[in-house]
Protein backbone atom coordinates (compact mmCIF):
# COMPACT_ATOMS: atom_id res chain seq x y z
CA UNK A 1 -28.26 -33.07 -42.93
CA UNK A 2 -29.51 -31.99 -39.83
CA UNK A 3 -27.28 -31.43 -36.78
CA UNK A 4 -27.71 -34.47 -34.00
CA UNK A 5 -26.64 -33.12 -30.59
CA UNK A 6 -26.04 -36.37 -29.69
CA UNK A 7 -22.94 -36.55 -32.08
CA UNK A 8 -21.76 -33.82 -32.75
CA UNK A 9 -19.42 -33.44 -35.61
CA UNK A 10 -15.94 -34.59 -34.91
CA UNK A 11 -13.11 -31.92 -34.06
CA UNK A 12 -10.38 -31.07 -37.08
CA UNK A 13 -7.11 -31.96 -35.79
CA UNK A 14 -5.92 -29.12 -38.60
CA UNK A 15 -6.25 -25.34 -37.95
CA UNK A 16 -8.63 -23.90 -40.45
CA UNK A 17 -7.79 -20.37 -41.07
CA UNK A 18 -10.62 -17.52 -40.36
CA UNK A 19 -12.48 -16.66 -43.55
CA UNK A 20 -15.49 -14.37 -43.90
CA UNK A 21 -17.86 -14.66 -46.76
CA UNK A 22 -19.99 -12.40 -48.48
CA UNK A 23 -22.99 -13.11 -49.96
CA UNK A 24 -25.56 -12.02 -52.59
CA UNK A 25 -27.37 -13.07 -55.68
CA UNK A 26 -28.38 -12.30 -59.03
CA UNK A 27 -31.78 -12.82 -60.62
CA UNK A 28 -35.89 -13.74 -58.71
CA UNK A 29 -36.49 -17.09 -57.35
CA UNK A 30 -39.52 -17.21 -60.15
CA UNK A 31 -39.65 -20.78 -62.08
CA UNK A 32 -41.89 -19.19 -64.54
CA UNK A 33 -38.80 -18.58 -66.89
CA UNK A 34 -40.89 -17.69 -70.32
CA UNK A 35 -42.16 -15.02 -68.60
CA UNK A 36 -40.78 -11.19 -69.49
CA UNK A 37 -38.94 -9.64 -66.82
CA UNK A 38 -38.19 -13.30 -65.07
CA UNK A 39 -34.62 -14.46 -65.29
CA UNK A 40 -33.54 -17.46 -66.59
CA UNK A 41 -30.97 -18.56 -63.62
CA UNK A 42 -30.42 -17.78 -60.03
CA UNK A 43 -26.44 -17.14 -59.19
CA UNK A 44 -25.19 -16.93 -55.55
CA UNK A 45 -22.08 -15.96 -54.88
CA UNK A 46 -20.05 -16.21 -51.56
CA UNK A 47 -16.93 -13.56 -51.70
CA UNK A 48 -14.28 -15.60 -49.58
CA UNK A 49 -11.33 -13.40 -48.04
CA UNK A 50 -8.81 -14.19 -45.34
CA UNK A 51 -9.79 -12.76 -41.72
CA UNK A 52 -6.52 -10.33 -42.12
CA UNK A 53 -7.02 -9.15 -45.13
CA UNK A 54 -10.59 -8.03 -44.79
CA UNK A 55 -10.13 -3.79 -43.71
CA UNK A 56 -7.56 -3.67 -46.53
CA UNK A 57 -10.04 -5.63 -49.37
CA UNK A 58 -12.45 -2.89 -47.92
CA UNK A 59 -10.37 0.16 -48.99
CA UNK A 60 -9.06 -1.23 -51.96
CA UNK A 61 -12.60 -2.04 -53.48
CA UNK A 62 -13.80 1.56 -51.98
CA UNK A 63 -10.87 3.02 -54.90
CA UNK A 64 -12.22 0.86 -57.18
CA UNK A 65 -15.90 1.55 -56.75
CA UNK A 66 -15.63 5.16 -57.02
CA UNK A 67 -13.54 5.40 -59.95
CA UNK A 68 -16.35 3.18 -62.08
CA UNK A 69 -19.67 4.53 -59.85
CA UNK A 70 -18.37 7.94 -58.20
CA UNK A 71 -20.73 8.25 -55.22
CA UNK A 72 -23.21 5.31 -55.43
CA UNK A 73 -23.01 1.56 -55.15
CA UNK A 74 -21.32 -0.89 -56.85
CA UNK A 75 -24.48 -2.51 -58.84
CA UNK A 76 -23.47 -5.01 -61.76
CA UNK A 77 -27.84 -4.25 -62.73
CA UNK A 78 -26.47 -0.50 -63.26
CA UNK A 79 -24.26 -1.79 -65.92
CA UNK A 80 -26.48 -3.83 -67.97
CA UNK A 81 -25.56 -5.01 -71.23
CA UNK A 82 -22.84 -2.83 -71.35
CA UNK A 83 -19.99 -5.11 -71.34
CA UNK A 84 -17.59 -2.88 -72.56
CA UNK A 85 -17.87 -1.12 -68.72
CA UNK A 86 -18.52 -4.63 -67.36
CA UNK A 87 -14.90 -5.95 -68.63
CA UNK A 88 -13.36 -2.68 -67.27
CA UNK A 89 -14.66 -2.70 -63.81
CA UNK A 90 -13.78 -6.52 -63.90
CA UNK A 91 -10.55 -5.99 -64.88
CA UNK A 92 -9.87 -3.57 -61.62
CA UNK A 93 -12.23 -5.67 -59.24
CA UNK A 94 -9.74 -8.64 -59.73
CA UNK A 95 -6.95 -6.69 -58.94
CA UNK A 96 -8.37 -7.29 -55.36
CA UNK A 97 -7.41 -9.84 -52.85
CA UNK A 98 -10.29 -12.11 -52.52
CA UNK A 99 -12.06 -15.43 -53.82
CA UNK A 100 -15.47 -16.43 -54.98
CA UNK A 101 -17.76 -19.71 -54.96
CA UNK A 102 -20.80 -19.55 -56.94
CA UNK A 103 -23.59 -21.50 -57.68
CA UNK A 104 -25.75 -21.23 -61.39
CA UNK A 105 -29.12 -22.70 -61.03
CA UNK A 106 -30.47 -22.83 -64.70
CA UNK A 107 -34.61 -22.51 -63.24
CA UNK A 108 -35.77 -23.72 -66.89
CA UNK A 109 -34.53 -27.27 -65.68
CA UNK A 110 -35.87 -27.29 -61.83
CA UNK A 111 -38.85 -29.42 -61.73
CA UNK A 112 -42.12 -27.01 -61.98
CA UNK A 113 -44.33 -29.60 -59.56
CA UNK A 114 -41.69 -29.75 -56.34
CA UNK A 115 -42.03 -27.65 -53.52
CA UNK A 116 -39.06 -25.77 -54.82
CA UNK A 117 -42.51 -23.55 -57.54
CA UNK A 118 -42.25 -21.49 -54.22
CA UNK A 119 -39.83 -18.83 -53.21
CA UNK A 120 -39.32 -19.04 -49.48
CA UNK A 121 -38.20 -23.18 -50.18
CA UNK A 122 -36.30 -22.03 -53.46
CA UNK A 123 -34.43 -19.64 -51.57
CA UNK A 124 -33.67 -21.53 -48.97
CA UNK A 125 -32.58 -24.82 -51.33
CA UNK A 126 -30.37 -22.45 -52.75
CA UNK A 127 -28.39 -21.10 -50.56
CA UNK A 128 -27.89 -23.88 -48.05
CA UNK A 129 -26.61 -25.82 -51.48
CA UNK A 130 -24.03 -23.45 -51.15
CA UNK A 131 -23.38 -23.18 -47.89
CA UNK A 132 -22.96 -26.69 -47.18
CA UNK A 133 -19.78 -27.01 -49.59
CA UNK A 134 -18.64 -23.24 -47.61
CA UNK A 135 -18.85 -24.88 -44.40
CA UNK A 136 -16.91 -27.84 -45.80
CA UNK A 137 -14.34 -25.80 -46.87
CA UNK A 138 -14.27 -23.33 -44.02
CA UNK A 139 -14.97 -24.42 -40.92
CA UNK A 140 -14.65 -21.00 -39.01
CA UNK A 141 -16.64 -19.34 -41.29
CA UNK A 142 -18.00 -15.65 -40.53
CA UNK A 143 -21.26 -15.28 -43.02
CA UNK A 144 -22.51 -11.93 -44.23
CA UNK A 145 -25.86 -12.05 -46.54
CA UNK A 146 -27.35 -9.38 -48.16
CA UNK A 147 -30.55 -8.33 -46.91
CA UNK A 148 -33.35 -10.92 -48.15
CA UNK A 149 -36.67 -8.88 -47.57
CA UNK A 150 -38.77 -8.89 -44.79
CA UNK A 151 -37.73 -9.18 -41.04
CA UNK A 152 -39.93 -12.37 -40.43
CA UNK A 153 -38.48 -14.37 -43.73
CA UNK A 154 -35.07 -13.47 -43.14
CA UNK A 155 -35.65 -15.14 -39.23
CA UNK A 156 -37.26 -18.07 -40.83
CA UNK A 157 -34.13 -18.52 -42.93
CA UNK A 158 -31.60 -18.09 -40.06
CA UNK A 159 -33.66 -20.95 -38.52
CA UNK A 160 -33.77 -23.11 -41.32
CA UNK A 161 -30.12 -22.91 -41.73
CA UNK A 162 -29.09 -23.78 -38.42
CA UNK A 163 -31.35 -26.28 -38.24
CA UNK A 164 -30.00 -28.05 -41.89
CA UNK A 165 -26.49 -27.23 -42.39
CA UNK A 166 -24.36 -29.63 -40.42
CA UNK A 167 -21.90 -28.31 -38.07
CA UNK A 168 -21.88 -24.63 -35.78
CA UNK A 169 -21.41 -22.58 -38.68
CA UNK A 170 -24.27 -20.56 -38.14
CA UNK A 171 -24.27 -19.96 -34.11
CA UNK A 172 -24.26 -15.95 -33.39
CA UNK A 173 -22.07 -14.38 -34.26
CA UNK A 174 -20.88 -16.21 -37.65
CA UNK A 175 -24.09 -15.38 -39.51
CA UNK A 176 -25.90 -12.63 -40.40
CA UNK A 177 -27.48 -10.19 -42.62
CA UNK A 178 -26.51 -6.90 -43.54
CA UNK A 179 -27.52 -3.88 -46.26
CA UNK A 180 -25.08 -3.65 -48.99
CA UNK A 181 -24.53 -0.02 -48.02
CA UNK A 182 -23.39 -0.78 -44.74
CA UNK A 183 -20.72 -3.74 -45.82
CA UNK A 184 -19.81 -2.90 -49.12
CA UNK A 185 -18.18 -6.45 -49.41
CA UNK A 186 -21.53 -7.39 -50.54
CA UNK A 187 -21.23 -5.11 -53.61
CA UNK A 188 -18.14 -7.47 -54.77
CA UNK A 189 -20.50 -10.49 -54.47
CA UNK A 190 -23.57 -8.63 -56.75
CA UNK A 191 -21.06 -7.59 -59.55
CA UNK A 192 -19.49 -10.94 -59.78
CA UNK A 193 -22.98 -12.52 -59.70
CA UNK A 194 -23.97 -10.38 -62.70
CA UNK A 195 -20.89 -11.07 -64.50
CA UNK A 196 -21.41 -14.92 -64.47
CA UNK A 197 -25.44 -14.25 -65.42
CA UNK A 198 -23.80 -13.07 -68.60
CA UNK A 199 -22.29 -16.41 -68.85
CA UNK A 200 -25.26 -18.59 -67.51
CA UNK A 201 -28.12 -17.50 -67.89
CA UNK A 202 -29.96 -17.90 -71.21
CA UNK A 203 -32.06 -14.81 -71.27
CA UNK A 204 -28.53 -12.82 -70.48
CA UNK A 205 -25.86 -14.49 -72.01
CA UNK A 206 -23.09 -12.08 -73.58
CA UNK A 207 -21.03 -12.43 -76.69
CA UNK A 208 -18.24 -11.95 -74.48
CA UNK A 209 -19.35 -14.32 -71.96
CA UNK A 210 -15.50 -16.66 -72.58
CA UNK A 211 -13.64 -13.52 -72.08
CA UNK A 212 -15.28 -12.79 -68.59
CA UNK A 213 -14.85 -16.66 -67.94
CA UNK A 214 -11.35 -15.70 -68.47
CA UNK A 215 -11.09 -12.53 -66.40
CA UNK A 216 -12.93 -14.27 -63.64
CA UNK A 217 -10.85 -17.67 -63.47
CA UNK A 218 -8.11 -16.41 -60.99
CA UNK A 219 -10.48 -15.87 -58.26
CA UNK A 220 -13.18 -18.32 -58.92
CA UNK A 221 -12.16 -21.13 -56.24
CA UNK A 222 -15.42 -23.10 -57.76
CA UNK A 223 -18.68 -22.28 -60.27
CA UNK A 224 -20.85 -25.27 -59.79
CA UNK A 225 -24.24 -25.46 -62.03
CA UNK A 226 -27.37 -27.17 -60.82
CA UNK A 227 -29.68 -29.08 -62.16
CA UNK A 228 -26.29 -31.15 -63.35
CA UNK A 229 -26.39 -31.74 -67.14
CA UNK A 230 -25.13 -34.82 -69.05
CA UNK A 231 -22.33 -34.80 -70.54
CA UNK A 232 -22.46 -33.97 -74.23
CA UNK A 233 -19.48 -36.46 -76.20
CA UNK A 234 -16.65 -34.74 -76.75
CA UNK A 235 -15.08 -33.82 -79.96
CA UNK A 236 -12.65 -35.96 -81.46
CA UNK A 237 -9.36 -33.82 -81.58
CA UNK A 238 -6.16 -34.57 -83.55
CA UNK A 239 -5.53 -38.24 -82.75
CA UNK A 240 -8.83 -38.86 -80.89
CA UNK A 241 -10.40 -42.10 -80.67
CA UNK A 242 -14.56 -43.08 -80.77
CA UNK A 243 -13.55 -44.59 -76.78
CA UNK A 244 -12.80 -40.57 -75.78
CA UNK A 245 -16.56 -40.41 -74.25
CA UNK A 246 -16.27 -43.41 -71.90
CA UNK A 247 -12.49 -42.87 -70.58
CA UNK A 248 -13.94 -39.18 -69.84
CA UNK A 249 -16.99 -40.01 -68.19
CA UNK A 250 -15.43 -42.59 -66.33
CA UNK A 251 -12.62 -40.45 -64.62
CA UNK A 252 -14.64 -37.82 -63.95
CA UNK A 253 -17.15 -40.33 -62.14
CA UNK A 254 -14.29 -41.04 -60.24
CA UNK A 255 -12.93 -38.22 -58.78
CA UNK A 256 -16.87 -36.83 -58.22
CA UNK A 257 -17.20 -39.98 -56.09
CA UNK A 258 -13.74 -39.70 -54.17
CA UNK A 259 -14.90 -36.01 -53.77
CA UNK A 260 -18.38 -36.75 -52.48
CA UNK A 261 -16.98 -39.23 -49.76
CA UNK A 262 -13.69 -37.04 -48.36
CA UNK A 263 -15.59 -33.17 -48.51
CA UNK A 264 -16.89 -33.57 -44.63
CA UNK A 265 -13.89 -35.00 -43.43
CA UNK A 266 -11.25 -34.59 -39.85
CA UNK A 267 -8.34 -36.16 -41.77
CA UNK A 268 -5.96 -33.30 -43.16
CA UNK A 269 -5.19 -35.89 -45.72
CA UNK A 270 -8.66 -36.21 -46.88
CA UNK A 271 -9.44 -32.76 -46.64
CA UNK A 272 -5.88 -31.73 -49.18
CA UNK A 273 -7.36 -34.85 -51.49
CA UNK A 274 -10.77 -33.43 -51.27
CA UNK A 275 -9.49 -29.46 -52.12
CA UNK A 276 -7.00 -31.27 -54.78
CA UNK A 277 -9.98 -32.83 -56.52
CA UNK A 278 -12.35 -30.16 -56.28
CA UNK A 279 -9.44 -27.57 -58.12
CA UNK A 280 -9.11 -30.36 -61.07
CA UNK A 281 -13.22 -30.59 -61.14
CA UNK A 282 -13.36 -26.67 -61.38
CA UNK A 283 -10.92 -26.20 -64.20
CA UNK A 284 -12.46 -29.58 -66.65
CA UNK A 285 -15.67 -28.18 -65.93
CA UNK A 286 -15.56 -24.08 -65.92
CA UNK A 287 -11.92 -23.70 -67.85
CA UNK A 288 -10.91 -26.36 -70.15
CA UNK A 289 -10.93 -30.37 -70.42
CA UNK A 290 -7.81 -30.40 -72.11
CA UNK A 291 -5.76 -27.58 -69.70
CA UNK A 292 -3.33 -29.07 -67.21
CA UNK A 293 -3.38 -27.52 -63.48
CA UNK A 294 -0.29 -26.61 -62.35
CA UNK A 295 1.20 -27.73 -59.07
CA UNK A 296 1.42 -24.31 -57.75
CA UNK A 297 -2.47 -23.48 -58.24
CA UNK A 298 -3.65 -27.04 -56.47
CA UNK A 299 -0.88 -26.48 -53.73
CA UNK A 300 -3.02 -22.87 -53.56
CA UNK A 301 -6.13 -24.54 -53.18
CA UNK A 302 -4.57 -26.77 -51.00
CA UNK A 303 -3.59 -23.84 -48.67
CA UNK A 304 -6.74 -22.58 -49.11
CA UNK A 305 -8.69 -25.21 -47.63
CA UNK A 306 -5.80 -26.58 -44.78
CA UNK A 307 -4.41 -22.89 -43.65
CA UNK A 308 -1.19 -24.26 -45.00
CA UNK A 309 0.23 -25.51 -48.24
CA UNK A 310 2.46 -28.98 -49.13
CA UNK A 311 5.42 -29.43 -50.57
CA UNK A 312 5.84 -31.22 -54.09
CA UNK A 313 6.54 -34.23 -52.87
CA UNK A 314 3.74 -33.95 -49.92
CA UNK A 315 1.39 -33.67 -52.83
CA UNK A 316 2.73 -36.76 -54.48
CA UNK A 317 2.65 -38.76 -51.73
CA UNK A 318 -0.46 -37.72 -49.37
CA UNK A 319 -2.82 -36.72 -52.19
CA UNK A 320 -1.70 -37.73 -55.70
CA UNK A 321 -0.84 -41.27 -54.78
CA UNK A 322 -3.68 -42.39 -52.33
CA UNK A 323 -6.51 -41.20 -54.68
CA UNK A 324 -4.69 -43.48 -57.90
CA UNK A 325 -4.71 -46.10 -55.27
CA UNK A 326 -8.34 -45.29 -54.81
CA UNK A 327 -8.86 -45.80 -58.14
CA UNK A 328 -8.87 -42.37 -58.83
CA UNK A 329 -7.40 -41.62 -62.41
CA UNK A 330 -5.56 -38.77 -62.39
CA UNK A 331 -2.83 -38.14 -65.34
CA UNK A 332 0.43 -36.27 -64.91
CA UNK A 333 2.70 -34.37 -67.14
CA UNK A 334 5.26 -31.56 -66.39
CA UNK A 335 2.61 -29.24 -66.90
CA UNK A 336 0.91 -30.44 -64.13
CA UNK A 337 -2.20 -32.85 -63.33
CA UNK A 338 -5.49 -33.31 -65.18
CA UNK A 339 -8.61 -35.28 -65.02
CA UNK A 340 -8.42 -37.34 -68.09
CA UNK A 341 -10.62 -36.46 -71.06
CA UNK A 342 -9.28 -38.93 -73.75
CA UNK A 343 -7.56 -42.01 -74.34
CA UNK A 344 -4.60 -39.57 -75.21
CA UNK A 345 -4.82 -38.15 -71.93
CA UNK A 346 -4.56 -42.09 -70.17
CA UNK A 347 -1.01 -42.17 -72.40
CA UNK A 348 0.18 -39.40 -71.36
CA UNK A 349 -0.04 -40.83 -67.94
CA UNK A 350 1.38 -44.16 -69.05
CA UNK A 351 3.97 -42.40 -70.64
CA UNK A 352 4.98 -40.56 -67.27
CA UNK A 353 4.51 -43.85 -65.62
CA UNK A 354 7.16 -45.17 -68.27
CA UNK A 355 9.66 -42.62 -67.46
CA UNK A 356 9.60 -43.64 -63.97
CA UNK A 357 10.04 -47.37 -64.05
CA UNK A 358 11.90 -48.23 -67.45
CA UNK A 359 14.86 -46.64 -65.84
CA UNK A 360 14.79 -48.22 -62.45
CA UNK A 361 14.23 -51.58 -64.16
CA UNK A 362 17.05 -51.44 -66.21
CA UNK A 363 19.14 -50.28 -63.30
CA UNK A 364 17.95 -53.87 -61.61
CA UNK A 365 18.68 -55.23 -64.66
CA UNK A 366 22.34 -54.37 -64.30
CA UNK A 367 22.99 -55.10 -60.84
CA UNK A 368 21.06 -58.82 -61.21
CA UNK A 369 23.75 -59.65 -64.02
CA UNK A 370 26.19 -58.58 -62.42
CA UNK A 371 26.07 -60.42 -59.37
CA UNK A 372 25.04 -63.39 -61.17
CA UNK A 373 28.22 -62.84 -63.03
CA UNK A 374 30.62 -62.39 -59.98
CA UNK A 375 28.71 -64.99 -58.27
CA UNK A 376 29.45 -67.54 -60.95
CA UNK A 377 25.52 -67.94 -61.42
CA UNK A 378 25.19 -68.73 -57.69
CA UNK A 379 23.15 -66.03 -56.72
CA UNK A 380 19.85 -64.40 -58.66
CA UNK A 381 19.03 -61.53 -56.37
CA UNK A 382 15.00 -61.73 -57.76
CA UNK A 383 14.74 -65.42 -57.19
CA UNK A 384 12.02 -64.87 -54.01
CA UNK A 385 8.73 -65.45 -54.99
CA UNK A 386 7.86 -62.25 -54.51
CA UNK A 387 9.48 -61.38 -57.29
CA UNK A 388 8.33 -63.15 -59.91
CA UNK A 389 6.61 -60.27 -61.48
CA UNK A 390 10.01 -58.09 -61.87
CA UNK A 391 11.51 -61.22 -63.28
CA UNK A 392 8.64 -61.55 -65.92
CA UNK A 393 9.40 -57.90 -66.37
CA UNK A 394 13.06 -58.17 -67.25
CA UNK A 395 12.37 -61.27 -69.33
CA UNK A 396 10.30 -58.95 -71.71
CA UNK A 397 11.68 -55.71 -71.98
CA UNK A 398 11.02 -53.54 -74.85
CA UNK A 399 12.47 -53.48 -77.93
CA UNK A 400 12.02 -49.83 -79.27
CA UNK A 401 11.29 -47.19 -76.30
CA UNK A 402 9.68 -43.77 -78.41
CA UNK A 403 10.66 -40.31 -76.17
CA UNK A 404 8.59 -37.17 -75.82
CA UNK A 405 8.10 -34.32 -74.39
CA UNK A 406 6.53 -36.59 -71.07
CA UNK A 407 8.77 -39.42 -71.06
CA UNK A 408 11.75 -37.29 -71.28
CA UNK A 409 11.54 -35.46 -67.71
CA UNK A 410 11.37 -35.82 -64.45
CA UNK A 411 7.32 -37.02 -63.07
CA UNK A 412 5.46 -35.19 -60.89
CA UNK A 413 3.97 -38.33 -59.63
């Protein structure tokens, strides 16, 4: 969207913490993907670290670039297909104190008759695609590109930036470009861009492309892939049922809506929902449908986006709770919180939802006996109207209640 000086975009009432980011890319913008030497994808990838922590990320990755590359530059191309070296210098890079956002675009999917055949307007697509969901995250960003050819293209780009990405993001001095020699930052950004072509792109892909999803998932805040794909069905696992593929495609339908309409948000509330949803996104997408996400990583991502974290029961009530009242689904266990991928998963969620209010109704129960008993049946503390669906509730109560290991515990929401 294009900025409107008329209305500017409204101030955030929440301090958003100074970030730089460091960018670079792997692969040519070339759509002509069956030729040799063309790469199948284009990866950029925006190295996020705190303002404070910048100098020491600096001489930390300085260690680790001369013990893998002695005097010269950090350069995942110098590596190749040597993944054995690859998994060792990954292995010490994320030992480092930083955070990455990447896009994938797979070009054997992009549309060969747009205006996107070109490379100026497939570079520029590209990397406001990712800039836009940087800016959302980080308002105060400081941007630091790698070097993008000639003088004249790289102006034209500054321009066409400033003039699409909403917000001041890009007014001097947040933005601009630098040799990877001078800010060796941009050397982290390369490497990790490489790594993930041995995961995305076709041409590339590595045998060992899970086990450098797995180094890399610590510091990956999000991997997002473009052109979208459907949605192959999922397996049927253990207890499955044929009614998996709808209950998954539904919830995450939800949560990509609720995450479309809060990301350019001045509500702190939004903005944790919108950070909360993007963490559970990430993971069913890039990790695992069937992993839970803790409570301590989304309170990290939390933090990550509001310059602060929330408490348990913050999360519960400003994030977890709104969004299910949004229609959100979003099952709990004492593992932690998952979009659902199964009709299990929805049980698991009643379940928790069980352990909750079973006990609470019996405890009314009680008490409405009781002081219909003392009261010599004068009294029936539920007789209001508004009521009536707690005394339908106690008029039916369960005969055989089966335990677990999630209706046993305490909820998390």
């Amino acid at each position: 969207m294009a900025n409107d000086p008329a209305h500017p975009p409204e101030p955030r009432p929440y301090p958003a913490p100074q970030r730089h980011a460091f960018v670079d890319a792997y692969g040519d913008p070339s759509l002509a993907t069956n030729n040799d030497g063309v790469t199948g994808s284009f990866i950029v990838t925006a190295v996020i670290v705190g303002d404070v922590d910048v100098q020491e990320l600096r001489r930390r990755f300085e260690e680790v670039r001369a013990r893998h590359f002695g005097g010269g530059e950090m350069k995942s191309i110098n590596v190749g297909k040597d993944d054995h070296r690859r998994a060792r210098i990954l292995t010490d890079l994320l030992t480092l104190n930083f955070k990455f956002l990447a896009l994938a675009v797979d070009k054997g999917r992009v549309r060969k008759d747009g205006g996107l055949i070109y490379k100026s307007p497939f570079l520029k697509f590209v990397h406001r695609y990712l800039f836009e969901s940087l800016y959302r995250a980080h308002p105060s960003l400081s941007m630091t590109v790698d070097n993008h050819g000639r003088q004249k293209f790289m102006d034209e780009f500054v321009a066409y930036i400033r003039r699409e990405v909403h917000g001041d993001l890009f007014e001097k001095p947040a933005f601009k470009f630098a040799d990877s020699k001078v800010e060796p930052l941009l050397q982290i950004a390369d490497f990790i861009s490489g790594a993930l072509a041995r995961v995305y792109d076709a041409k590339k892909v590595s045998p060992r492309a899970q086990e450098f999803t797995e180094l890399m998932r610590t510091h990956a805040l999000s991997v997002t892939t473009w052109p979208p794909k459907p949605r192959p069905p999922p397996p049927v696992r253990g207890e499955g049922t044929s009614h998996d593929h709808a209950v998954r495609d539904y919830c995450v339908h939800q949560s990509a809506r609720a995450l479309a309409e809060y990301s350019n948000t001045s509500d702190p509330n939004r903005a944790a929902q919108a950070a909360f949803l993007e963490c559970l996104l990430f993971h069913f997408d890039w990790v695992s449908e069937t992993e839970w996400v803790s409570t301590a990583v989304l309170q990290e991502a939390i933090k990550e986006r509001l310059g602060h974290s929330l408490q348990e029961q913050q999360l519960r009530s400003s994030v977890v709770a709104p969004l299910r009242d949004e229609e959100v689904v979003i099952a709990s266990s004492r593992r932690g919180y998952k979009i659902p991928a199964s009709v299990e998963d929805l049980m698991s969620f009643v379940a928790r939802t069980d352990a909750t209010v079973y006990p609470m109704i019996q405890r009314l129960e009680r008490a409405r006996r009781n002081v219909h008993v003392v009261t010599n049946g004068a009294v029936d503390i539920l007789q209001d109207e508004r009521y009536a669906y707690l005394r339908a509730a106690l008029a039916t109560p369960p005969a055989v209640r089966p335990t677990g290991e999630d209706g046993d515990s305490p909820p998390d929401a």
